[in-house]
PDB file of N, CA and C in Angstrom:
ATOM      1  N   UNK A   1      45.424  18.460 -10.501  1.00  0.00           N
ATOM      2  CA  UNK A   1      44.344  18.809 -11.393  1.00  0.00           C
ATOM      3  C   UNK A   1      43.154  17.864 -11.209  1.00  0.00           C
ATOM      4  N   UNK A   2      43.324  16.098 -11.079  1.00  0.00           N
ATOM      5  CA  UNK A   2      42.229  15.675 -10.794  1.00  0.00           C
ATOM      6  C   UNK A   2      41.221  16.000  -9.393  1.00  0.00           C
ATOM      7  N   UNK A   3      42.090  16.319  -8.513  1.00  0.00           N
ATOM      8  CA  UNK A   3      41.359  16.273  -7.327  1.00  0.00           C
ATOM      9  C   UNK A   3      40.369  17.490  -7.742  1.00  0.00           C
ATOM     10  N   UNK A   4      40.679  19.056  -8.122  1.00  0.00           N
ATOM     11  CA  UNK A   4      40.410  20.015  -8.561  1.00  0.00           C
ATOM     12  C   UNK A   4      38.751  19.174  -9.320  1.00  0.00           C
ATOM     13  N   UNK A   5      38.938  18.553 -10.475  1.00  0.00           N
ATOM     14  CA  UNK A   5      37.809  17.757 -11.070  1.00  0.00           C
ATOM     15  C   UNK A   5      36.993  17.058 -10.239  1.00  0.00           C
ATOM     16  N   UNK A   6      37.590  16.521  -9.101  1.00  0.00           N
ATOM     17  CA  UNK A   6      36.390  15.492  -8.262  1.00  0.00           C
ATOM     18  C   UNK A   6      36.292  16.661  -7.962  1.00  0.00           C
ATOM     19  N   UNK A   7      36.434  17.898  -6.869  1.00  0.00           N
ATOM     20  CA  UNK A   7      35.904  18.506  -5.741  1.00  0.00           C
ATOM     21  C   UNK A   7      34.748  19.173  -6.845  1.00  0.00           C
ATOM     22  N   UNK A   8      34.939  19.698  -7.985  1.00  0.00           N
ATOM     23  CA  UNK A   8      34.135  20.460  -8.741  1.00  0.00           C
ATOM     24  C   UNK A   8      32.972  19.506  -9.098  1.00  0.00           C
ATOM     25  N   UNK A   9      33.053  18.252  -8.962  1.00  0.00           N
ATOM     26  CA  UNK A   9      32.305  17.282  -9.572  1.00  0.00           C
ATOM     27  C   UNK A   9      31.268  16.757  -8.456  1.00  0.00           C
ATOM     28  N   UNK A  10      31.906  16.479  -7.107  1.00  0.00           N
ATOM     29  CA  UNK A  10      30.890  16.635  -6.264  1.00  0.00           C
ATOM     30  C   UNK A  10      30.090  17.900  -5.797  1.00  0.00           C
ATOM     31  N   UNK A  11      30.847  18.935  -5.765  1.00  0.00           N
ATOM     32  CA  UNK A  11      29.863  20.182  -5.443  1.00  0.00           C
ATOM     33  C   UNK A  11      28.790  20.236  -6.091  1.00  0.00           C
ATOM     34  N   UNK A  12      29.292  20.312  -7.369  1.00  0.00           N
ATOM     35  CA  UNK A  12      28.436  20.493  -8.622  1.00  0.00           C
ATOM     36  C   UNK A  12      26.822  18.961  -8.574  1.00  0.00           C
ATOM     37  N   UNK A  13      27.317  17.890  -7.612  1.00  0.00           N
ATOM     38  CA  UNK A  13      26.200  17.502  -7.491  1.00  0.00           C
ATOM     39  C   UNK A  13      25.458  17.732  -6.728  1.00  0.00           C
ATOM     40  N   UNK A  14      26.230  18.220  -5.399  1.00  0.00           N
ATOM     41  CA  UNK A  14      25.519  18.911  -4.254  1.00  0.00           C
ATOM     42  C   UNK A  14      24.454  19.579  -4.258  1.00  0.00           C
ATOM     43  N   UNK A  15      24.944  20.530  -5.346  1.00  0.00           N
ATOM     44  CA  UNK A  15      23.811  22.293  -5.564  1.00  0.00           C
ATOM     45  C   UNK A  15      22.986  21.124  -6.569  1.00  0.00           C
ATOM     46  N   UNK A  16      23.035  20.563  -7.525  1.00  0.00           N
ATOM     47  CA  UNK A  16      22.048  20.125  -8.846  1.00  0.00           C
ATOM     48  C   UNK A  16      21.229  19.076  -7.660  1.00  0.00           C
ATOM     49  N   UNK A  17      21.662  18.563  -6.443  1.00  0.00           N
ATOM     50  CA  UNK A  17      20.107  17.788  -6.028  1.00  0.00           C
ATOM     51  C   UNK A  17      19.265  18.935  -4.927  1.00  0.00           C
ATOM     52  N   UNK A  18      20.041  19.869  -4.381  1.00  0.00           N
ATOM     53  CA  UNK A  18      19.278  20.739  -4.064  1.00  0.00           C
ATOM     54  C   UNK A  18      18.507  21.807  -4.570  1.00  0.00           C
ATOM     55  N   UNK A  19      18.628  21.778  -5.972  1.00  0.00           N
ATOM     56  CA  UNK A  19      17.445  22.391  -6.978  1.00  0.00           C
ATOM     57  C   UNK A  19      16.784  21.405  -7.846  1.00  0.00           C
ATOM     58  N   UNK A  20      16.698  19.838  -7.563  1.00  0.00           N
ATOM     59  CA  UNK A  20      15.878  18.997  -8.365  1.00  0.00           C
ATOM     60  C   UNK A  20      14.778  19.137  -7.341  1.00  0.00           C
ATOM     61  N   UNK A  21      15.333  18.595  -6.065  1.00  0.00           N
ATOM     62  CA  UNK A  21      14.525  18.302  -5.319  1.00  0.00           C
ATOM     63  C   UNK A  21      13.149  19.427  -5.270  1.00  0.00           C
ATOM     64  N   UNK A  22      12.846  20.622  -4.891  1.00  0.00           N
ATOM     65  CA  UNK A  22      12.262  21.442  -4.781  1.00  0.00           C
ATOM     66  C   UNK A  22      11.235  20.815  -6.248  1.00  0.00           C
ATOM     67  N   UNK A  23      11.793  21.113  -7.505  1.00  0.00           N
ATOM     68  CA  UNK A  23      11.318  20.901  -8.725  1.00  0.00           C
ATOM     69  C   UNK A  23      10.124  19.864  -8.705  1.00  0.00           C
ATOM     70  N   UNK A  24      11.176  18.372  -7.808  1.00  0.00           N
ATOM     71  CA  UNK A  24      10.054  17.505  -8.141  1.00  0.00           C
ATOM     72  C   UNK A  24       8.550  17.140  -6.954  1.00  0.00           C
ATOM     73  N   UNK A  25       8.938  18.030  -5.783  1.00  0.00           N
ATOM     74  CA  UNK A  25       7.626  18.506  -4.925  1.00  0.00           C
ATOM     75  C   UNK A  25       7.164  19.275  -5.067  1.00  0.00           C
ATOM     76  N   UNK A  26       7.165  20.257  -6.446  1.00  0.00           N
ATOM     77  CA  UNK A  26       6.084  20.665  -6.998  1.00  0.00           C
ATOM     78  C   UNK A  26       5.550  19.909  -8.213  1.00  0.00           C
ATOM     79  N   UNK A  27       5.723  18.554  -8.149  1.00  0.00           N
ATOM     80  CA  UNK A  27       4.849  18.405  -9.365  1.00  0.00           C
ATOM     81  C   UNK A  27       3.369  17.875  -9.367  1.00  0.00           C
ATOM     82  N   UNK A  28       2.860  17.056 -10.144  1.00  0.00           N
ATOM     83  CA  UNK A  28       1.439  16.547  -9.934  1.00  0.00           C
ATOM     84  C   UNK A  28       1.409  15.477  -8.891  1.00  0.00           C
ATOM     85  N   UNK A  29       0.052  15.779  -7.806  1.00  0.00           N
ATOM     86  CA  UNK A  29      -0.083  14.696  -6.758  1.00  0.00           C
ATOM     87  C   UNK A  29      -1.090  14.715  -7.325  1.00  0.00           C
ATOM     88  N   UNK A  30      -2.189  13.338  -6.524  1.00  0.00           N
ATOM     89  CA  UNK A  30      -3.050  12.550  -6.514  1.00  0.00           C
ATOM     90  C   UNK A  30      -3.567  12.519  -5.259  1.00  0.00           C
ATOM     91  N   UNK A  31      -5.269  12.600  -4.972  1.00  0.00           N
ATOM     92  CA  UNK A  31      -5.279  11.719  -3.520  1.00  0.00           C
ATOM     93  C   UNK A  31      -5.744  10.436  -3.482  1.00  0.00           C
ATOM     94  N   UNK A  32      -4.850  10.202  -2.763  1.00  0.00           N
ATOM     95  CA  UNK A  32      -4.753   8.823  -2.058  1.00  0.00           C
ATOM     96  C   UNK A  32      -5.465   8.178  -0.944  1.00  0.00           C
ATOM     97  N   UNK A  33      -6.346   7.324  -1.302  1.00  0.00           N
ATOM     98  CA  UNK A  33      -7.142   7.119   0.252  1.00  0.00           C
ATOM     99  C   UNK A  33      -6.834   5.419   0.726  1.00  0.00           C
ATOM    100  N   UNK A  34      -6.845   5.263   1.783  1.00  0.00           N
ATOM    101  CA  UNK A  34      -5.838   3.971   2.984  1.00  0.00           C
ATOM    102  C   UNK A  34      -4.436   3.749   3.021  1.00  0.00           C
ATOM    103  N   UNK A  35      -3.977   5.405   2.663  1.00  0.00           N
ATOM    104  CA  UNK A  35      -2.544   5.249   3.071  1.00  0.00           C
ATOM    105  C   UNK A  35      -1.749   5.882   3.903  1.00  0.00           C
ATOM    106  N   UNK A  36      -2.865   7.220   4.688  1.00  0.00           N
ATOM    107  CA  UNK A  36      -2.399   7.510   5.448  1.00  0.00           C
ATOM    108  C   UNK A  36      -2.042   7.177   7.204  1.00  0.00           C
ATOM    109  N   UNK A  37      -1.147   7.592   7.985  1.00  0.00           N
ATOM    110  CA  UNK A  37      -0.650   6.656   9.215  1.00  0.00           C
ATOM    111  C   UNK A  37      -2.196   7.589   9.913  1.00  0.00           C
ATOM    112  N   UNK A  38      -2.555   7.177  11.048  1.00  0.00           N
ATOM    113  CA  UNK A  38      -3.049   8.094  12.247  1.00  0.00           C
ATOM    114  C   UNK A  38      -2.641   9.441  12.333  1.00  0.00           C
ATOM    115  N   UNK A  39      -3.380  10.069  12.057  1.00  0.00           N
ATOM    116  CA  UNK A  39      -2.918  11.655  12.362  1.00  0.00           C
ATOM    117  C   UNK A  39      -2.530  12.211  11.731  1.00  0.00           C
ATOM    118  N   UNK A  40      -2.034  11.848  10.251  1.00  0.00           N
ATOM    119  CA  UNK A  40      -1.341  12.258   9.093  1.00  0.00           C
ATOM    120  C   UNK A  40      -1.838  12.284   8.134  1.00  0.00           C
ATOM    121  N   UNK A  41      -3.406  12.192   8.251  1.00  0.00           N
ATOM    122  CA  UNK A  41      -3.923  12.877   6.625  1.00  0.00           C
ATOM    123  C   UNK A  41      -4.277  13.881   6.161  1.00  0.00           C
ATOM    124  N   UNK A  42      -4.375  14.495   5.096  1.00  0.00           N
ATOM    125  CA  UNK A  42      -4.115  15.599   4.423  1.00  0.00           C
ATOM    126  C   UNK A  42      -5.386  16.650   4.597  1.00  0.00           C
ATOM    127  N   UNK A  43      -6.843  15.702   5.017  1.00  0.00           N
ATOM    128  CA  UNK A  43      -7.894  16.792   5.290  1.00  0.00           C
ATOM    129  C   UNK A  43      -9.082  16.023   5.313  1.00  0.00           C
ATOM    130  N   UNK A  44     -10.318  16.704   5.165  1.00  0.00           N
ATOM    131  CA  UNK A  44     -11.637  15.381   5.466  1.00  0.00           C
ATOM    132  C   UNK A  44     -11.625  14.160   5.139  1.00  0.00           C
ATOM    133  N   UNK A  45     -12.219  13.624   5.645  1.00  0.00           N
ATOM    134  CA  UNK A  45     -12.306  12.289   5.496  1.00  0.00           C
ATOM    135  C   UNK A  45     -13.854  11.805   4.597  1.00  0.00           C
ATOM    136  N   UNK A  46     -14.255  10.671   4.000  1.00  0.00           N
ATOM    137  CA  UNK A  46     -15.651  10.262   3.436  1.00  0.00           C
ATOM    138  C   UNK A  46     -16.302  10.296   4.144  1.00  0.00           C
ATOM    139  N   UNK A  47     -16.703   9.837   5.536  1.00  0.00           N
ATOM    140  CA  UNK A  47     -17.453   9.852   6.395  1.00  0.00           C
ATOM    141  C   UNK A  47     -17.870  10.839   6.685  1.00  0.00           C
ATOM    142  N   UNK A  48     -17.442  11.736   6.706  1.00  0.00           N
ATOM    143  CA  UNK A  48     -17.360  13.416   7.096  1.00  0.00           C
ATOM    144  C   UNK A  48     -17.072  13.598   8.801  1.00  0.00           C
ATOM    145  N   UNK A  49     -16.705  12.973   9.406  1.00  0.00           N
ATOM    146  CA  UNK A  49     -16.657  13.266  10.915  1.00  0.00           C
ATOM    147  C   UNK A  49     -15.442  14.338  11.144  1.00  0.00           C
ATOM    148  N   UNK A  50     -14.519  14.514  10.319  1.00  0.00           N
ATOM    149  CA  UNK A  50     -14.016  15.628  10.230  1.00  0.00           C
ATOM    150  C   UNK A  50     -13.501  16.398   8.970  1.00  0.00           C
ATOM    151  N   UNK A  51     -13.133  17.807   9.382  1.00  0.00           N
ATOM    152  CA  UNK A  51     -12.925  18.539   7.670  1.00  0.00           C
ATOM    153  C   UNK A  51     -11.362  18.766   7.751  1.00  0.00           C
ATOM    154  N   UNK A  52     -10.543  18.403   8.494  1.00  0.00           N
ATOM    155  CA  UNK A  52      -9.113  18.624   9.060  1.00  0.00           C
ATOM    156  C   UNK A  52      -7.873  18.215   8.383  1.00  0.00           C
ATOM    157  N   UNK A  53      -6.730  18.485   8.390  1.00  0.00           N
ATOM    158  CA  UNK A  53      -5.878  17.347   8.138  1.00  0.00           C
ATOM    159  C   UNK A  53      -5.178  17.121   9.863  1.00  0.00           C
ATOM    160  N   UNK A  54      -4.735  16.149  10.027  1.00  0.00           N
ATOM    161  CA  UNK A  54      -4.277  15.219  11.318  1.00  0.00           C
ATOM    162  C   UNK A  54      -4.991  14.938  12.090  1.00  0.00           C
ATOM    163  N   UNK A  55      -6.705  14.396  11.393  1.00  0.00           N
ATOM    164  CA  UNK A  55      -7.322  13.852  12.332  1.00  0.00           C
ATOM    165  C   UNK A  55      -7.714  12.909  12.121  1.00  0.00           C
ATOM    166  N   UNK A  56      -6.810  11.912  11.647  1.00  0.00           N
ATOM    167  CA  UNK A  56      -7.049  10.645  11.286  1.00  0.00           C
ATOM    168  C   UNK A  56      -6.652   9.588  12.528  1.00  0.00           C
ATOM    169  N   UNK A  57      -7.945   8.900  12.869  1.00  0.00           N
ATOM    170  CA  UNK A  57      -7.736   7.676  14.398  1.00  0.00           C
ATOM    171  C   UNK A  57      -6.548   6.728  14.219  1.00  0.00           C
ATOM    172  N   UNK A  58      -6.712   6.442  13.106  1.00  0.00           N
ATOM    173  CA  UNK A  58      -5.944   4.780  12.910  1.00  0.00           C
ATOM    174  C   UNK A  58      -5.086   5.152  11.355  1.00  0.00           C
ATOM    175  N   UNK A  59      -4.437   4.258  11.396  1.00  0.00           N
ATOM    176  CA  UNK A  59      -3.310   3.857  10.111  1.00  0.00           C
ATOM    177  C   UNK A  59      -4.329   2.792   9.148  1.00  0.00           C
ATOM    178  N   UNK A  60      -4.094   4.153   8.325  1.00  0.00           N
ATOM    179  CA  UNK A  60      -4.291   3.574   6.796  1.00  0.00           C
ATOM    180  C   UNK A  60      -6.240   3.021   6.611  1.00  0.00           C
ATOM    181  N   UNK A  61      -6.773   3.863   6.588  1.00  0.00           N
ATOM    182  CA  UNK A  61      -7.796   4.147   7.085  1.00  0.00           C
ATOM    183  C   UNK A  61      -8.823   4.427   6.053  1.00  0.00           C
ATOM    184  N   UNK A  62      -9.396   3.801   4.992  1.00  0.00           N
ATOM    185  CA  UNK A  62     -10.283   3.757   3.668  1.00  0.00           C
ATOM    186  C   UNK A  62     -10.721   4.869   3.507  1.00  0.00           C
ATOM    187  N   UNK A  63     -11.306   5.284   4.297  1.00  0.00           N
ATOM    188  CA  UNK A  63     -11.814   6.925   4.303  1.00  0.00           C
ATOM    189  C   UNK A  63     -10.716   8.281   4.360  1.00  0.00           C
ATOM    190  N   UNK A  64      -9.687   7.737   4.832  1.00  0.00           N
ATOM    191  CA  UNK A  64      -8.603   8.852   4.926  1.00  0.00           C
ATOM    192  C   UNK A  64      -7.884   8.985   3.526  1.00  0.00           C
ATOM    193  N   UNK A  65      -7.302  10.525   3.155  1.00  0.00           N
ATOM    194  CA  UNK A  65      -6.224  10.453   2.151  1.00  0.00           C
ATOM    195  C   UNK A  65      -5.501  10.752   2.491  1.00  0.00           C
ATOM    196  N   UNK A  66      -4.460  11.099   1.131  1.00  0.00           N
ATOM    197  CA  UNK A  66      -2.817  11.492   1.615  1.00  0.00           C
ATOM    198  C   UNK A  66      -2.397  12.227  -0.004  1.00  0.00           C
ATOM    199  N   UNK A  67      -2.612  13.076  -0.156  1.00  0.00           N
ATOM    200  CA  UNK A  67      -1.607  13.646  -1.304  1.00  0.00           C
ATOM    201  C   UNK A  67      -0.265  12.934  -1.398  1.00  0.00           C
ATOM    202  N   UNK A  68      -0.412  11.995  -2.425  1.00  0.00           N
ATOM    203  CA  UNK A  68       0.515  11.422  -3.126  1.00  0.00           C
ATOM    204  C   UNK A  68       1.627  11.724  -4.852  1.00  0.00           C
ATOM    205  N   UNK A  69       2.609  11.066  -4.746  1.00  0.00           N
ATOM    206  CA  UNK A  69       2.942  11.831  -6.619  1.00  0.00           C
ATOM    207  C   UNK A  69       1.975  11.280  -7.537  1.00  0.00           C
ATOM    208  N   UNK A  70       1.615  11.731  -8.429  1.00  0.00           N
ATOM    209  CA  UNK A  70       0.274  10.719  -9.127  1.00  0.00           C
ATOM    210  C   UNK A  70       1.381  10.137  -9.954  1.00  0.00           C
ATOM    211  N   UNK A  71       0.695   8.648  -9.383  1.00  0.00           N
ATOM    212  CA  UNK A  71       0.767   7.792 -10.520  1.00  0.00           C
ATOM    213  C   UNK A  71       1.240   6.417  -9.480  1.00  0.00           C
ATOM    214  N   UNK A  72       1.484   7.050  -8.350  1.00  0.00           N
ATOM    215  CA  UNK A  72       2.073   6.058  -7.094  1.00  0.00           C
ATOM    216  C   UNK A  72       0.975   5.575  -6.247  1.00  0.00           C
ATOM    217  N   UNK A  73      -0.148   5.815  -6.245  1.00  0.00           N
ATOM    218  CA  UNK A  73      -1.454   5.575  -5.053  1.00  0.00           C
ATOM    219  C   UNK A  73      -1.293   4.310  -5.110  1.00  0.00           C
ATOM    220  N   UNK A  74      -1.545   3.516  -6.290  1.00  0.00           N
ATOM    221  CA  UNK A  74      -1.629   1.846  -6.296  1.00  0.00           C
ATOM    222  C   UNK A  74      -0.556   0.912  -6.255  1.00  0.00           C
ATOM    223  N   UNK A  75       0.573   1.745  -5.866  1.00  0.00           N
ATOM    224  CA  UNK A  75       1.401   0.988  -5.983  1.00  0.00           C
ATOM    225  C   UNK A  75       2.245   1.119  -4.078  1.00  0.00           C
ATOM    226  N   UNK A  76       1.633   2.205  -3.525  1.00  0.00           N
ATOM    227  CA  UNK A  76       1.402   2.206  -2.319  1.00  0.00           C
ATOM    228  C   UNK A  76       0.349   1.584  -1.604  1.00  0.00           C
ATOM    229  N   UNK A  77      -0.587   0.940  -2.481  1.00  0.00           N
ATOM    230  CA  UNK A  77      -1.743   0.111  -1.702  1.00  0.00           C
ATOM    231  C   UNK A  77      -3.259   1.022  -2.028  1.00  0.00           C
ATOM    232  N   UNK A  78      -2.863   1.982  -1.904  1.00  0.00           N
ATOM    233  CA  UNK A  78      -4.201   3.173  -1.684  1.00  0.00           C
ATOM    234  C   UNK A  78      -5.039   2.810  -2.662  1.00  0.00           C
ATOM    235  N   UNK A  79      -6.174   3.583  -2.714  1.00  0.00           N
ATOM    236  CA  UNK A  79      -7.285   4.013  -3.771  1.00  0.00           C
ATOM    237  C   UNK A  79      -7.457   5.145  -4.455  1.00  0.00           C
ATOM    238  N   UNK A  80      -8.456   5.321  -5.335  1.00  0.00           N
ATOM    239  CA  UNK A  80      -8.561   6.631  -5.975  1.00  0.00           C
ATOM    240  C   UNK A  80      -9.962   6.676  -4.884  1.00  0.00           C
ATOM    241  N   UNK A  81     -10.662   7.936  -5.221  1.00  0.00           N
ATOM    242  CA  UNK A  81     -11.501   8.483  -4.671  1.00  0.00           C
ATOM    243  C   UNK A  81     -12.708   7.616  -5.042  1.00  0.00           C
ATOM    244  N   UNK A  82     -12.730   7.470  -5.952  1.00  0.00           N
ATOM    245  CA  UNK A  82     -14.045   6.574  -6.933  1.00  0.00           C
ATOM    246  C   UNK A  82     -13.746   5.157  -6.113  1.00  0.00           C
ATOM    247  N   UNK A  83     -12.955   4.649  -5.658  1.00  0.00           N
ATOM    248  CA  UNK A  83     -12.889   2.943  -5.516  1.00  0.00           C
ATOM    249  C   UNK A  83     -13.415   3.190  -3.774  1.00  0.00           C
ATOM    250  N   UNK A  84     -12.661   4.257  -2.852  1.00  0.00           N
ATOM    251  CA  UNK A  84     -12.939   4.560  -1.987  1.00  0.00           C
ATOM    252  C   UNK A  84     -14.146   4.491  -1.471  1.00  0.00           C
ATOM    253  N   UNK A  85     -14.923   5.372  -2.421  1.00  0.00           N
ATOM    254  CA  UNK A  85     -16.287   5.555  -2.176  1.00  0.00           C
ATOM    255  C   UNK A  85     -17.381   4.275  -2.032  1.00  0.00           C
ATOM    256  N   UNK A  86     -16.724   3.844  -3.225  1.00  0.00           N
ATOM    257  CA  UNK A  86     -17.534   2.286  -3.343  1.00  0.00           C
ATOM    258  C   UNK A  86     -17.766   1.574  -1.731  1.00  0.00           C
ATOM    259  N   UNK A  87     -16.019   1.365  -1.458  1.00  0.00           N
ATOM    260  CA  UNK A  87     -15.819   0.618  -0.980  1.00  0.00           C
ATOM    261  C   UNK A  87     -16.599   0.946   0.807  1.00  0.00           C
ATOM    262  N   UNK A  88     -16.393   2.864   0.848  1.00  0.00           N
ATOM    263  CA  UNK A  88     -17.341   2.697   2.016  1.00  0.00           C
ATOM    264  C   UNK A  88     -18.780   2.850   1.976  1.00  0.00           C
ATOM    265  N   UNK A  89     -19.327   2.856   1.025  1.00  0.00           N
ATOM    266  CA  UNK A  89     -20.754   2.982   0.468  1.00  0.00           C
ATOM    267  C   UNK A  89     -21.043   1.022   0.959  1.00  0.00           C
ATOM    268  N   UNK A  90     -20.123   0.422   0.544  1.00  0.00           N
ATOM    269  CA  UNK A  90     -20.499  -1.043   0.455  1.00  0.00           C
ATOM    270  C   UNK A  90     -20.704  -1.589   1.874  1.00  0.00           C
ATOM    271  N   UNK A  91     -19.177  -1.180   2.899  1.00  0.00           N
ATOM    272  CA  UNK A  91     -19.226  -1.520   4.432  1.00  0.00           C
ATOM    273  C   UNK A  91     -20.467  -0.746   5.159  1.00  0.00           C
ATOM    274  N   UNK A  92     -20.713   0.226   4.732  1.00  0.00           N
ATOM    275  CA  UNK A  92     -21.619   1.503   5.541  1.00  0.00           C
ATOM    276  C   UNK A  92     -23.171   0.215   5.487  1.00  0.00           C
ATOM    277  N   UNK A  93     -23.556  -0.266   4.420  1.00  0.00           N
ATOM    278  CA  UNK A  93     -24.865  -1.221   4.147  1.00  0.00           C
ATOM    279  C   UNK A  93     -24.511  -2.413   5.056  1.00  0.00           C
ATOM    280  N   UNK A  94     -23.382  -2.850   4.771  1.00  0.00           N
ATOM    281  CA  UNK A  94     -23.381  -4.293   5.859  1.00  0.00           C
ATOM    282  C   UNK A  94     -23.528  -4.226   7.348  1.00  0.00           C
TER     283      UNK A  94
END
């Protein structure tokens, strides 16, 4: 009878993370800008040199984003859009 209880007990976690999961990549993202790698950001960039996603030169890249879960950008390093801007508004003058 116990084994009967584990096998039901792991299945039963099996199927419950393969319907969280789905759940929690639909929830609220954020974009994220200097966290994406080279080639892996989600679509234009500040500069405007392109309107794409995967056309990012370099890793982690001020001008690049990344659809993130919101609430994680700063704790991945990134920016919001507003700090972004600053920040290449500020290098663009020097």
């Amino acid at each position: 009878m116990n084994n009967k209880l584990l096998v039901s007990a792991a299945l039963a976690a099996v199927i419950s993370t393969g319907v969280v999961a789905p759940a929690e990549a639909g929830g609220k993202k954020e974009k994220c800008y200097g966290v994406a790698k080279a080639a892996q950001n989600d679509c234009a960039n500040l500069a405007g040199t392109h309107s794409c996603a995967g056309q990012s030169k370099v890793d982690n890249d001020k001008g690049e984003w990344k659809l993130v879960k919101k609430g994680t950008c700063s704790t991945l390093g990134g920016l919001s859009k507003k700090e972004a801007k600053k920040l290449y508004k500020e290098t663009k003058k020097a």
